[in-house]
PDB file of N, CA and C in Angstrom:
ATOM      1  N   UNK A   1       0.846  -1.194   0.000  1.00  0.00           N
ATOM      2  CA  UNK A   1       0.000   0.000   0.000  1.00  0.00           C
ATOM      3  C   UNK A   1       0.887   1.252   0.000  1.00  0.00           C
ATOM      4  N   UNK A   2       0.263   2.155  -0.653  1.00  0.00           N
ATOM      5  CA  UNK A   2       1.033   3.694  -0.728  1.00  0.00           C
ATOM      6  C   UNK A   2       1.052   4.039   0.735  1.00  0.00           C
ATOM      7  N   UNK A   3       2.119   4.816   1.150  1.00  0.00           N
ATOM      8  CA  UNK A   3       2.268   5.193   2.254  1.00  0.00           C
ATOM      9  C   UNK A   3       2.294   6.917   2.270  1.00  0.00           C
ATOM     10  N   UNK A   4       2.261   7.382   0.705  1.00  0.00           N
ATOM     11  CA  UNK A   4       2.193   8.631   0.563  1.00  0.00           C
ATOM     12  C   UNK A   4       0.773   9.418   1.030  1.00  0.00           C
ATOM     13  N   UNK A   5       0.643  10.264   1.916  1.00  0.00           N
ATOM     14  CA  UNK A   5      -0.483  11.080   2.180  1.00  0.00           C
ATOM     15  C   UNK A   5      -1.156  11.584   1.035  1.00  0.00           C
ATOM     16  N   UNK A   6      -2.918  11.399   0.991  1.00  0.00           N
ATOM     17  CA  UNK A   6      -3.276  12.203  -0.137  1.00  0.00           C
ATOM     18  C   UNK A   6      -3.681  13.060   0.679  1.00  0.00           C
ATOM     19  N   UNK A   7      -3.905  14.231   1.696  1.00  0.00           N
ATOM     20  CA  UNK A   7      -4.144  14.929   2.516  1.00  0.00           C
ATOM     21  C   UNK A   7      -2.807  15.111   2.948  1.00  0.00           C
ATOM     22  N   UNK A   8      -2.546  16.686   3.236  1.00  0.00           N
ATOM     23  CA  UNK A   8      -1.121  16.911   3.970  1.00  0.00           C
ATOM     24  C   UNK A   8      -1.158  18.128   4.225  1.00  0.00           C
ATOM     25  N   UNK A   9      -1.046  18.275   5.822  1.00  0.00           N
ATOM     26  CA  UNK A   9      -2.127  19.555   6.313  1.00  0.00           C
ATOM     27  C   UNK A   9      -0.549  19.949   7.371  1.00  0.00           C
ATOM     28  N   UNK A  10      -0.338  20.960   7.115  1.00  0.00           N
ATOM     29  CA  UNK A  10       1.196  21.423   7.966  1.00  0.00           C
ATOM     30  C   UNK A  10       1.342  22.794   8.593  1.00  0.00           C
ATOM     31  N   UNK A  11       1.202  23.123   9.656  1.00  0.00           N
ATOM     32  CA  UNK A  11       0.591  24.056  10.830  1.00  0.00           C
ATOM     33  C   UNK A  11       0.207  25.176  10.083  1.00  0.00           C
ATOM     34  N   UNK A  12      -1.469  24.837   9.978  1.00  0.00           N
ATOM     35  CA  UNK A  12      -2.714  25.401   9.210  1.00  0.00           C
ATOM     36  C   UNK A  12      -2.670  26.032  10.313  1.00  0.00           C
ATOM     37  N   UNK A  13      -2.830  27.607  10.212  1.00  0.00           N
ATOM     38  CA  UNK A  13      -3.426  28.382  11.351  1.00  0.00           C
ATOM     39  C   UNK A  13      -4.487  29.450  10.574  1.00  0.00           C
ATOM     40  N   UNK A  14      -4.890  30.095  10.732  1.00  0.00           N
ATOM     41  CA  UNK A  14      -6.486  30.966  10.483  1.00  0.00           C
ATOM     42  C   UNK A  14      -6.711  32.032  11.425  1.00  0.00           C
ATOM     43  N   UNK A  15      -6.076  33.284  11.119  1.00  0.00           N
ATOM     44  CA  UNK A  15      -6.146  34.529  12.185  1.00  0.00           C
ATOM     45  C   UNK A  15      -7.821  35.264  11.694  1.00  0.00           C
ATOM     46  N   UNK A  16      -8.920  35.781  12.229  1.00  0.00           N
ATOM     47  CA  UNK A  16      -9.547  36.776  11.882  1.00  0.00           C
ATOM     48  C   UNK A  16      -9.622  37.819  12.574  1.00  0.00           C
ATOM     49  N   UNK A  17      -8.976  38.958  12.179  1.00  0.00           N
ATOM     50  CA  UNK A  17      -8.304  40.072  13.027  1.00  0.00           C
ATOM     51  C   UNK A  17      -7.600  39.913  14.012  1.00  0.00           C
ATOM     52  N   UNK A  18      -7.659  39.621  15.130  1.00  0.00           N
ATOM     53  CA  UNK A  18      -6.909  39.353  16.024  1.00  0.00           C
ATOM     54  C   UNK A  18      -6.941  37.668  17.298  1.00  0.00           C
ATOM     55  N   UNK A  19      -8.321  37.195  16.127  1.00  0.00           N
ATOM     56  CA  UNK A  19      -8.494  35.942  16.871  1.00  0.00           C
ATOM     57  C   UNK A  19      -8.494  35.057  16.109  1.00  0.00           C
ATOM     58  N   UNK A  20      -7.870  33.975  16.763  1.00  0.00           N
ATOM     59  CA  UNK A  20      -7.274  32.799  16.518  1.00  0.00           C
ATOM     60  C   UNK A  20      -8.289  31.465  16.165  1.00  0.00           C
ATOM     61  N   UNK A  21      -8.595  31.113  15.104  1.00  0.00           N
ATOM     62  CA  UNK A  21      -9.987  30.300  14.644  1.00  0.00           C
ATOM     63  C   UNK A  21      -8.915  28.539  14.662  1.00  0.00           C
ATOM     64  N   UNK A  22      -8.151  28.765  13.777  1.00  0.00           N
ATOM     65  CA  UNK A  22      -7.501  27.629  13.978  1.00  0.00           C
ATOM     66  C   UNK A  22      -5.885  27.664  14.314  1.00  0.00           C
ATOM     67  N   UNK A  23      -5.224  26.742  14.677  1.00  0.00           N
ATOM     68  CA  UNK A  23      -3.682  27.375  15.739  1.00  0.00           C
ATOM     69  C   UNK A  23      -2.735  25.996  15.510  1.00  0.00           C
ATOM     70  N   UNK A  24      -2.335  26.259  14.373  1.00  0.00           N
ATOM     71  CA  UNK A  24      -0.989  25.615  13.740  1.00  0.00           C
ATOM     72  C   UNK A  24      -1.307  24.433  13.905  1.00  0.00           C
ATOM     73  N   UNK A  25      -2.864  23.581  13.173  1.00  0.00           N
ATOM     74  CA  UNK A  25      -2.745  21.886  13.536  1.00  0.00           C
ATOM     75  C   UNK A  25      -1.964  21.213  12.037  1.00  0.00           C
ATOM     76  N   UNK A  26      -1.787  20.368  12.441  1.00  0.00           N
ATOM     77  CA  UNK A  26      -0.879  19.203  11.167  1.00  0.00           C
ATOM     78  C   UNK A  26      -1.943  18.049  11.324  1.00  0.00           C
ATOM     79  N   UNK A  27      -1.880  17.471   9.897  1.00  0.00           N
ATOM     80  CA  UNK A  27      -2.520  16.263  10.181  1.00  0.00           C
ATOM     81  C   UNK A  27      -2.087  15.627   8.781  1.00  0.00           C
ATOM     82  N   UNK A  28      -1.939  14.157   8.566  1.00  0.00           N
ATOM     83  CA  UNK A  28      -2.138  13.747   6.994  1.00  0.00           C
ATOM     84  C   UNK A  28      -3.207  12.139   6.985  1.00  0.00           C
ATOM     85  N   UNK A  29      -4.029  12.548   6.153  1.00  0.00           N
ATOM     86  CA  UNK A  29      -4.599  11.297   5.440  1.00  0.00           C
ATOM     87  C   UNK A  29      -4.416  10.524   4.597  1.00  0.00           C
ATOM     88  N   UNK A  30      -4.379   9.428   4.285  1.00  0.00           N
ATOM     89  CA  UNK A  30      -3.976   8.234   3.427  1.00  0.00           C
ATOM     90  C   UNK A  30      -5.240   7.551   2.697  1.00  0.00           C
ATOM     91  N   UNK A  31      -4.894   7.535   1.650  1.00  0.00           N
ATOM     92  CA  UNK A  31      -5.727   6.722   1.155  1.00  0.00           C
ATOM     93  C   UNK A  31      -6.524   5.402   1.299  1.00  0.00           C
ATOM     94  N   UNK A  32      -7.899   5.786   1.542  1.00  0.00           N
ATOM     95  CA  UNK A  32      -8.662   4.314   2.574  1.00  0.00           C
ATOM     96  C   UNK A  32      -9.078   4.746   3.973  1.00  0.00           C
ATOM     97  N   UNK A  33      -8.380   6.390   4.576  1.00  0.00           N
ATOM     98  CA  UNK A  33      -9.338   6.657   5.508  1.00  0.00           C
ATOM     99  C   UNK A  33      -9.900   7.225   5.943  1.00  0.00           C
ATOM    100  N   UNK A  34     -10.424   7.462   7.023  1.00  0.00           N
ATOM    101  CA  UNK A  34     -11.301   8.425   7.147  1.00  0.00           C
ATOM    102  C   UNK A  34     -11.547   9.113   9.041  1.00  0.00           C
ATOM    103  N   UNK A  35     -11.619   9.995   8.572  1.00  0.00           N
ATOM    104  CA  UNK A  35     -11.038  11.075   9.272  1.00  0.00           C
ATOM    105  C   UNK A  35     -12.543  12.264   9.562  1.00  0.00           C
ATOM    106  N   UNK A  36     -12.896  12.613  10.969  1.00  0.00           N
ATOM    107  CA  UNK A  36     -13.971  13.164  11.686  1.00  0.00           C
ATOM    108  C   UNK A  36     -13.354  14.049  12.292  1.00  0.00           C
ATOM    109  N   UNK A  37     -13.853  15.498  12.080  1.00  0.00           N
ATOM    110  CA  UNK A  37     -13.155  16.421  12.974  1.00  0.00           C
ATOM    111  C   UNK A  37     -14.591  16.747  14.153  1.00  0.00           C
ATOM    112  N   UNK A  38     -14.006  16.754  15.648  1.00  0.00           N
ATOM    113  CA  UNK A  38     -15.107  16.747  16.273  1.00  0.00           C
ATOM    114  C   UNK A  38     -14.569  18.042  17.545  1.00  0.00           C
ATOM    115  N   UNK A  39     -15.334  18.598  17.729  1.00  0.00           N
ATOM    116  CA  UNK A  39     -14.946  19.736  18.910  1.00  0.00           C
ATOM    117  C   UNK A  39     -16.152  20.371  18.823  1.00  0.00           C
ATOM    118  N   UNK A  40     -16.177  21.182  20.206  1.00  0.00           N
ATOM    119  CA  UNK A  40     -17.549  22.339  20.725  1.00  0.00           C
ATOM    120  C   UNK A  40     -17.364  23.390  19.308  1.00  0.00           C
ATOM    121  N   UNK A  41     -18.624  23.778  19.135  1.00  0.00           N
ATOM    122  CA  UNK A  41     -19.013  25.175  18.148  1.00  0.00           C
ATOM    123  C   UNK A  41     -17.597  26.076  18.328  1.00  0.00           C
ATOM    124  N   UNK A  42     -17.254  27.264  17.416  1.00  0.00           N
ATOM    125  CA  UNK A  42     -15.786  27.639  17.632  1.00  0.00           C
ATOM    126  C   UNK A  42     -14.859  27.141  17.668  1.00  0.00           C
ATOM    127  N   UNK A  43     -14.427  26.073  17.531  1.00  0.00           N
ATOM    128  CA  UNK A  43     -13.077  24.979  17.662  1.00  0.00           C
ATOM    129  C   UNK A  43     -12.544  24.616  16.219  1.00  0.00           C
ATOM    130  N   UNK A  44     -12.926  25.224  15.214  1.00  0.00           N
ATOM    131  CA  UNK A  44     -12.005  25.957  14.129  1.00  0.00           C
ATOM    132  C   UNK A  44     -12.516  24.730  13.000  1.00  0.00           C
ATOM    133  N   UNK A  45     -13.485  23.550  13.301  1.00  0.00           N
ATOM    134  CA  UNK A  45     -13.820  22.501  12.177  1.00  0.00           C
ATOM    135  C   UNK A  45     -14.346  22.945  11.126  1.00  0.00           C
ATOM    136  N   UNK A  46     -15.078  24.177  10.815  1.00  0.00           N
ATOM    137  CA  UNK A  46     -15.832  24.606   9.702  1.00  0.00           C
ATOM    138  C   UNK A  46     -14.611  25.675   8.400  1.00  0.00           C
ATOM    139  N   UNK A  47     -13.979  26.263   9.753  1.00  0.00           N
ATOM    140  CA  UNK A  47     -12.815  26.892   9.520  1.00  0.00           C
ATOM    141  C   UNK A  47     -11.837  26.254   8.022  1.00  0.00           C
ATOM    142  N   UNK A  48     -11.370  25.021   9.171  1.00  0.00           N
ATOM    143  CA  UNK A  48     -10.483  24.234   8.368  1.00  0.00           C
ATOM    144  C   UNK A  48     -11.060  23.361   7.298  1.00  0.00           C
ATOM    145  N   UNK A  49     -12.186  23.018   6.911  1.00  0.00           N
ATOM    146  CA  UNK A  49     -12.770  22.557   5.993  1.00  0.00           C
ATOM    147  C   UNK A  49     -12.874  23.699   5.093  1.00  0.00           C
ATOM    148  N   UNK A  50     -13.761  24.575   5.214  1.00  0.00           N
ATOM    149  CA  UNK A  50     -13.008  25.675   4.469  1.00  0.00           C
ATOM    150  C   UNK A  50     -12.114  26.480   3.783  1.00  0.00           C
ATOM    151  N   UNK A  51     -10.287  26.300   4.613  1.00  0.00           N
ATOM    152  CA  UNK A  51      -9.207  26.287   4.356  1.00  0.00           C
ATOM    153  C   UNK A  51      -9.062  24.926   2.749  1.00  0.00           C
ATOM    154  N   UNK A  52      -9.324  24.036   3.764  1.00  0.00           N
ATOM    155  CA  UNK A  52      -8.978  22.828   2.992  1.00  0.00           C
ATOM    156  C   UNK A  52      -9.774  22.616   1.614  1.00  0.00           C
ATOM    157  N   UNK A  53     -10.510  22.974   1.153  1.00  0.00           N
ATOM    158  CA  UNK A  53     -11.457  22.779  -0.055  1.00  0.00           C
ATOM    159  C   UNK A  53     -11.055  24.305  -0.806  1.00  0.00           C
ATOM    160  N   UNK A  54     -10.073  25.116  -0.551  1.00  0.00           N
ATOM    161  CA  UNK A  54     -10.310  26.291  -0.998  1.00  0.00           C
ATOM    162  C   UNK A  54     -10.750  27.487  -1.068  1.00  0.00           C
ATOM    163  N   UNK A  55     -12.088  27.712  -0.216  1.00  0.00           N
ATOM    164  CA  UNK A  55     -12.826  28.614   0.040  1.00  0.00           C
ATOM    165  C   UNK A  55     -12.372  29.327   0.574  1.00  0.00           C
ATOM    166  N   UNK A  56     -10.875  28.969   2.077  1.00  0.00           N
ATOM    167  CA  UNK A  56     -10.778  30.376   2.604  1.00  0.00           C
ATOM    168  C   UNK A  56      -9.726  30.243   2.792  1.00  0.00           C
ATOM    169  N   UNK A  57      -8.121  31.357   2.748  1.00  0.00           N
ATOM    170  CA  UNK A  57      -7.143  31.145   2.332  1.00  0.00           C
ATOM    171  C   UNK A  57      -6.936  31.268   4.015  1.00  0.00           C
ATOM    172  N   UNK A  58      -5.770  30.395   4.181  1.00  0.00           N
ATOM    173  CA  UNK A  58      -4.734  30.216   5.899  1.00  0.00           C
ATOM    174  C   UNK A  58      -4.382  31.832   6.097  1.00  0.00           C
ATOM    175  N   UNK A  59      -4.108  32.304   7.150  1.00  0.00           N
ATOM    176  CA  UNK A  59      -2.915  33.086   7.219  1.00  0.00           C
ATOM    177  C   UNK A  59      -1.784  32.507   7.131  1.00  0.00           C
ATOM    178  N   UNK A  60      -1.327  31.217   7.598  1.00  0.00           N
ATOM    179  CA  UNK A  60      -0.214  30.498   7.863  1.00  0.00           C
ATOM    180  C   UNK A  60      -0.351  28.869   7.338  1.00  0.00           C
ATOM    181  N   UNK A  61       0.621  28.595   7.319  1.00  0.00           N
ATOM    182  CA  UNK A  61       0.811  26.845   6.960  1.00  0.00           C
ATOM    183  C   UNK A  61       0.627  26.864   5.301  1.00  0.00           C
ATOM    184  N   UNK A  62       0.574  25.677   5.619  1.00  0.00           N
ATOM    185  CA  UNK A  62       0.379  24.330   3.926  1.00  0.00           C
ATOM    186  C   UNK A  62      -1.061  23.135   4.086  1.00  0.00           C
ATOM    187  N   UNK A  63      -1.145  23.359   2.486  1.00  0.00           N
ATOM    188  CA  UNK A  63      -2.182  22.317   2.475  1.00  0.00           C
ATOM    189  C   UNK A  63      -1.907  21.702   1.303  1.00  0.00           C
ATOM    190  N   UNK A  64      -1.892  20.172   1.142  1.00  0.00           N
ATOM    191  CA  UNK A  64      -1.408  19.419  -0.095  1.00  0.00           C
ATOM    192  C   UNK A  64      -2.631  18.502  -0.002  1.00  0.00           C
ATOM    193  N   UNK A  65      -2.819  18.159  -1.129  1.00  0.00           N
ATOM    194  CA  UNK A  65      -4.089  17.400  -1.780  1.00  0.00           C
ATOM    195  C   UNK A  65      -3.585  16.580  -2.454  1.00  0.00           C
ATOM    196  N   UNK A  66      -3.077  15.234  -3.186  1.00  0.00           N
ATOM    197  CA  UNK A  66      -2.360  14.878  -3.649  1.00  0.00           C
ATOM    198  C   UNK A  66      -0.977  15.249  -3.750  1.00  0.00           C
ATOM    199  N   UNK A  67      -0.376  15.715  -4.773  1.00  0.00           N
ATOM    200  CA  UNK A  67       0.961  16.756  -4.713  1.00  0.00           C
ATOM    201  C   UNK A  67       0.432  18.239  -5.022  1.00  0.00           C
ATOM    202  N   UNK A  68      -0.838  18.468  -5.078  1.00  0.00           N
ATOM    203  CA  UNK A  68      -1.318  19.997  -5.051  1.00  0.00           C
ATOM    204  C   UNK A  68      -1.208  20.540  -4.129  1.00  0.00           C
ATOM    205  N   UNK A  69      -0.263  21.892  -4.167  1.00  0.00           N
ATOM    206  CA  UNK A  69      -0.634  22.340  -2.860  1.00  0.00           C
ATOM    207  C   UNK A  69      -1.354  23.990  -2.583  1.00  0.00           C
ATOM    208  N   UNK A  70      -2.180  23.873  -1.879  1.00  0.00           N
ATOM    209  CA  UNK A  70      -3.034  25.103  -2.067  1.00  0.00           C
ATOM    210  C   UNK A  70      -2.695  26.649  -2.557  1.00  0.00           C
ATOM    211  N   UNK A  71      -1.327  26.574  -2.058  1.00  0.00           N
ATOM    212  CA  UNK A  71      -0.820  28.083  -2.918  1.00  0.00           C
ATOM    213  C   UNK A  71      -0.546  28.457  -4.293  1.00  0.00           C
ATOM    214  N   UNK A  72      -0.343  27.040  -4.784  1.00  0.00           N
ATOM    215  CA  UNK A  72       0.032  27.033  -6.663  1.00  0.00           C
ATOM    216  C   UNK A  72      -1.453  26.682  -6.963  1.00  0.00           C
ATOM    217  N   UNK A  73      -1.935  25.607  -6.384  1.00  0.00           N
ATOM    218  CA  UNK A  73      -2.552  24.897  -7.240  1.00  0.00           C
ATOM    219  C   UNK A  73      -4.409  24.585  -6.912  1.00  0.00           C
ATOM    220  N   UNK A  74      -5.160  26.200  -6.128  1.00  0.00           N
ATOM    221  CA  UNK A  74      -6.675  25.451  -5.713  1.00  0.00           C
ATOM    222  C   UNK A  74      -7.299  25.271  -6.776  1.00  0.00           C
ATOM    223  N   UNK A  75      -7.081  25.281  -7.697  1.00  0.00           N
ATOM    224  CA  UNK A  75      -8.171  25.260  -8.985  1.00  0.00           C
ATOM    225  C   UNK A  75      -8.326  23.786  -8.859  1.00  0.00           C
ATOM    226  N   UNK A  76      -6.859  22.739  -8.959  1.00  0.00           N
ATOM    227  CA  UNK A  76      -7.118  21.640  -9.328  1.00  0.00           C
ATOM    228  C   UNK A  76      -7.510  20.584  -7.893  1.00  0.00           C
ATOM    229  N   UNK A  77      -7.499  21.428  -6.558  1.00  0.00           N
ATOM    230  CA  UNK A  77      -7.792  21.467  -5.491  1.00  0.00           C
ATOM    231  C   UNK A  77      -8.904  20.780  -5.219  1.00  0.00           C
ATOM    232  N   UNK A  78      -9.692  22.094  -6.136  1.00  0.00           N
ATOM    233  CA  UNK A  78     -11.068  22.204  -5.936  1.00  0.00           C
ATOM    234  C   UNK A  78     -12.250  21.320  -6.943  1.00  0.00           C
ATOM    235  N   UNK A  79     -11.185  20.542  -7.857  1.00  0.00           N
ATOM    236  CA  UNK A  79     -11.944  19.389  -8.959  1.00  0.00           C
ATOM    237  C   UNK A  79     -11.651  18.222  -7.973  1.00  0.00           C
ATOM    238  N   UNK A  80     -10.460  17.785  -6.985  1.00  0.00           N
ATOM    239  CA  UNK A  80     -10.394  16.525  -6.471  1.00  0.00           C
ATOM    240  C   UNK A  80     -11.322  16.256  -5.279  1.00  0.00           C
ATOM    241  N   UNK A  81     -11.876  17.770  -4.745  1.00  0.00           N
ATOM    242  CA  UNK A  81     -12.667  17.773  -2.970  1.00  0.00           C
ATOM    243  C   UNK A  81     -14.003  17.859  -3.440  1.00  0.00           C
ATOM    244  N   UNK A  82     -14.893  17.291  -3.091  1.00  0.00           N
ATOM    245  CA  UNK A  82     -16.017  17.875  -3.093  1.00  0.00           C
ATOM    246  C   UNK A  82     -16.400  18.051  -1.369  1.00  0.00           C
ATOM    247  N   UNK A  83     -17.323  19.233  -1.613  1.00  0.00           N
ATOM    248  CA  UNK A  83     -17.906  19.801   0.144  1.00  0.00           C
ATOM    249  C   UNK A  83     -19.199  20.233  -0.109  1.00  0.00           C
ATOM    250  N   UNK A  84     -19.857  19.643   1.032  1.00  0.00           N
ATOM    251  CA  UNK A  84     -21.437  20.458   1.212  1.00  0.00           C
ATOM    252  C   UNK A  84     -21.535  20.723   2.354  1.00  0.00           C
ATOM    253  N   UNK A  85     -21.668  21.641   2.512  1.00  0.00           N
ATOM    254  CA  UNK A  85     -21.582  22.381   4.243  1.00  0.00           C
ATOM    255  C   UNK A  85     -22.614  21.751   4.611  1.00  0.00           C
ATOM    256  N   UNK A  86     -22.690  21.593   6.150  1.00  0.00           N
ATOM    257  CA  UNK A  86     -24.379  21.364   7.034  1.00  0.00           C
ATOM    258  C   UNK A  86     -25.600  22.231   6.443  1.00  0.00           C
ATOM    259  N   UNK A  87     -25.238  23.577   5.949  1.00  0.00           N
ATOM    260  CA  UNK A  87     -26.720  24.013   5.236  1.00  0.00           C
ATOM    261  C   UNK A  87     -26.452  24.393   3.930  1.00  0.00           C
ATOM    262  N   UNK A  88     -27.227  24.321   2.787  1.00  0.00           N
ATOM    263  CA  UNK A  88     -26.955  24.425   1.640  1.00  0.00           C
ATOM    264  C   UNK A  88     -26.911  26.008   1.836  1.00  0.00           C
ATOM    265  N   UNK A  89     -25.537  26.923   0.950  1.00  0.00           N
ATOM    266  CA  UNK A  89     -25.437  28.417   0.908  1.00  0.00           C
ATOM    267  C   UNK A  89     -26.047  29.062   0.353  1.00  0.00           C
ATOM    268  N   UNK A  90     -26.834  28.379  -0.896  1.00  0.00           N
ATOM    269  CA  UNK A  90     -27.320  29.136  -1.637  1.00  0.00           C
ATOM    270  C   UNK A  90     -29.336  29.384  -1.700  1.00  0.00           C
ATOM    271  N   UNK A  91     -29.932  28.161  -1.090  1.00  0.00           N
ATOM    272  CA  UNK A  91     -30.537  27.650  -0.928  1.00  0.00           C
ATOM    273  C   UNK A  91     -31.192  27.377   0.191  1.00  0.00           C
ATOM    274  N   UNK A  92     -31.013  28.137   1.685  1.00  0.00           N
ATOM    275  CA  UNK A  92     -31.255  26.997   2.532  1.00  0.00           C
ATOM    276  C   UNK A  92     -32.651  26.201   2.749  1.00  0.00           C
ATOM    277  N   UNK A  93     -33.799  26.543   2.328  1.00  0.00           N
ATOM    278  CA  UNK A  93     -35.029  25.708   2.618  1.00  0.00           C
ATOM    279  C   UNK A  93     -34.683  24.299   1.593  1.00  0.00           C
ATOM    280  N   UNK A  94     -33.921  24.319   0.760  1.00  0.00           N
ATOM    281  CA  UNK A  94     -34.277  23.089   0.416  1.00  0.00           C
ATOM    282  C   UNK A  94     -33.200  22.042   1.041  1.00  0.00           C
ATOM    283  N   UNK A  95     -33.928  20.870   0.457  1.00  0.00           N
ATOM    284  CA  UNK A  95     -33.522  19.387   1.018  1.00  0.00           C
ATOM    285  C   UNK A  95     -31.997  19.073   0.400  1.00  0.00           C
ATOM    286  N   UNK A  96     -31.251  18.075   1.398  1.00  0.00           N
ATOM    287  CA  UNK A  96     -30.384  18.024   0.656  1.00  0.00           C
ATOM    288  C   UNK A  96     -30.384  17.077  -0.928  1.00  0.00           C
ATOM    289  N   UNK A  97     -30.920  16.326  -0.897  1.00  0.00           N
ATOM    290  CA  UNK A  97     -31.326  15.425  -2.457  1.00  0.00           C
ATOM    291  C   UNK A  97     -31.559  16.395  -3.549  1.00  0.00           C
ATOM    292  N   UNK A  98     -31.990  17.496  -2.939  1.00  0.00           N
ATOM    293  CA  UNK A  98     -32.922  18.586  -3.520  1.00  0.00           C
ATOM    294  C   UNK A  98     -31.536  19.208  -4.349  1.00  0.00           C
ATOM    295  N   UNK A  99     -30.796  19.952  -3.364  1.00  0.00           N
ATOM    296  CA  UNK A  99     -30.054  20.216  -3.294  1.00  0.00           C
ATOM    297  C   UNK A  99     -28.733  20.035  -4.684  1.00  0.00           C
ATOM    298  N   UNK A 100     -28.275  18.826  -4.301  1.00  0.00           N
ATOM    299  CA  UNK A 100     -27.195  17.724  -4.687  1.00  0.00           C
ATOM    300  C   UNK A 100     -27.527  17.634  -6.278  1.00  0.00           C
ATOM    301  N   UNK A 101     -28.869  17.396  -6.600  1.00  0.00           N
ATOM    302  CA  UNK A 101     -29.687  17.623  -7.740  1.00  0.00           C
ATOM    303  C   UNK A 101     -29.531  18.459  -8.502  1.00  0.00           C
ATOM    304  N   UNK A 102     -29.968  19.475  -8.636  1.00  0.00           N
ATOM    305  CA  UNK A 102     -29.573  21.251  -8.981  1.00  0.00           C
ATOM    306  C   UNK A 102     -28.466  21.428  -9.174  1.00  0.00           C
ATOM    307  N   UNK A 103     -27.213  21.287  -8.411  1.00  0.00           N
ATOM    308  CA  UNK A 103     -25.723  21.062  -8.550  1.00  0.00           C
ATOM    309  C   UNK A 103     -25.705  20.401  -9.572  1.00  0.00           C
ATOM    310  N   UNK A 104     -25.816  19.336  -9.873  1.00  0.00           N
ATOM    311  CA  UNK A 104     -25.227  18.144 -10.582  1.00  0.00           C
ATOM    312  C   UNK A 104     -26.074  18.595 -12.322  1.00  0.00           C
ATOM    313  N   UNK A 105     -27.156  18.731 -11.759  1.00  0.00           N
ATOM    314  CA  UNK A 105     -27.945  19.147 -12.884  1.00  0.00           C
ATOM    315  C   UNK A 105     -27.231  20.721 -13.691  1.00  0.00           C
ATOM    316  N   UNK A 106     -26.637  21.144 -12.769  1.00  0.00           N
ATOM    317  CA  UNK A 106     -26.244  22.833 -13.579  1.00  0.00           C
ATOM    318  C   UNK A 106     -24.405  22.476 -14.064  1.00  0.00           C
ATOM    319  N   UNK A 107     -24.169  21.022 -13.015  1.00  0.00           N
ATOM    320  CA  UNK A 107     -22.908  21.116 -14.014  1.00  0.00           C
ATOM    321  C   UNK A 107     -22.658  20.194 -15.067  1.00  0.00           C
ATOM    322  N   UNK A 108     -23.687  19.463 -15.332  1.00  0.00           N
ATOM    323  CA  UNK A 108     -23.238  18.483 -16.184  1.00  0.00           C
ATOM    324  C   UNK A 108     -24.712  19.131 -17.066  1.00  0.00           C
TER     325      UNK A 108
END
């Protein structure tokens, strides 16, 4: 088995003005697993999913996706991740099926 990380997360930190959302974590994933970020509301999980899919740039650290790494490369970032937040952004009354639908339907 590959032992190379397809996830490679290297002290991700996230300042907004003067407070600290996420605070230099590392982590890497491998192919085959799977991985739950769990902490109280504020504890930086929405944050770093965010970071990590592209949407919101670090103040600090690295993020690698295969050998992509978020400063050269979110475009191709953002074709390997897919993300659906807990409420749809654009949308929120509808369902998620609903949802997932409309997406799929407007890109293909």
């Amino acid at each position: 088995m590959n032992d190379h990380p397809m996830i490679k997360i290297e002290n991700l930190t996230k300042y907004y003005g003067n407070t600290c959302a996420v605070d230099e974590i590392s982590f890497e994933i491998r192919k085959g697993e799977v991985l739950g970020l769990l902490g109280p509301n504020g504890a930086g999980k929405t944050t770093t999913m965010r970071m990590l899919t592209c949407f919101l740039r670090p103040s600090s650290g690295d993020i690698k996706v295969k050998d992509f790494s978020i400063e050269e490369n979110a475009l191709e970032i953002k074709k390997l991740i897919g993300y659906l937040p807990e409420s749809a952004p654009l949308y929120p009354d509808m369902i998620v099926y609903d949802y997932l639908r409309f997406i799929a339907d407007m890109k293909y």
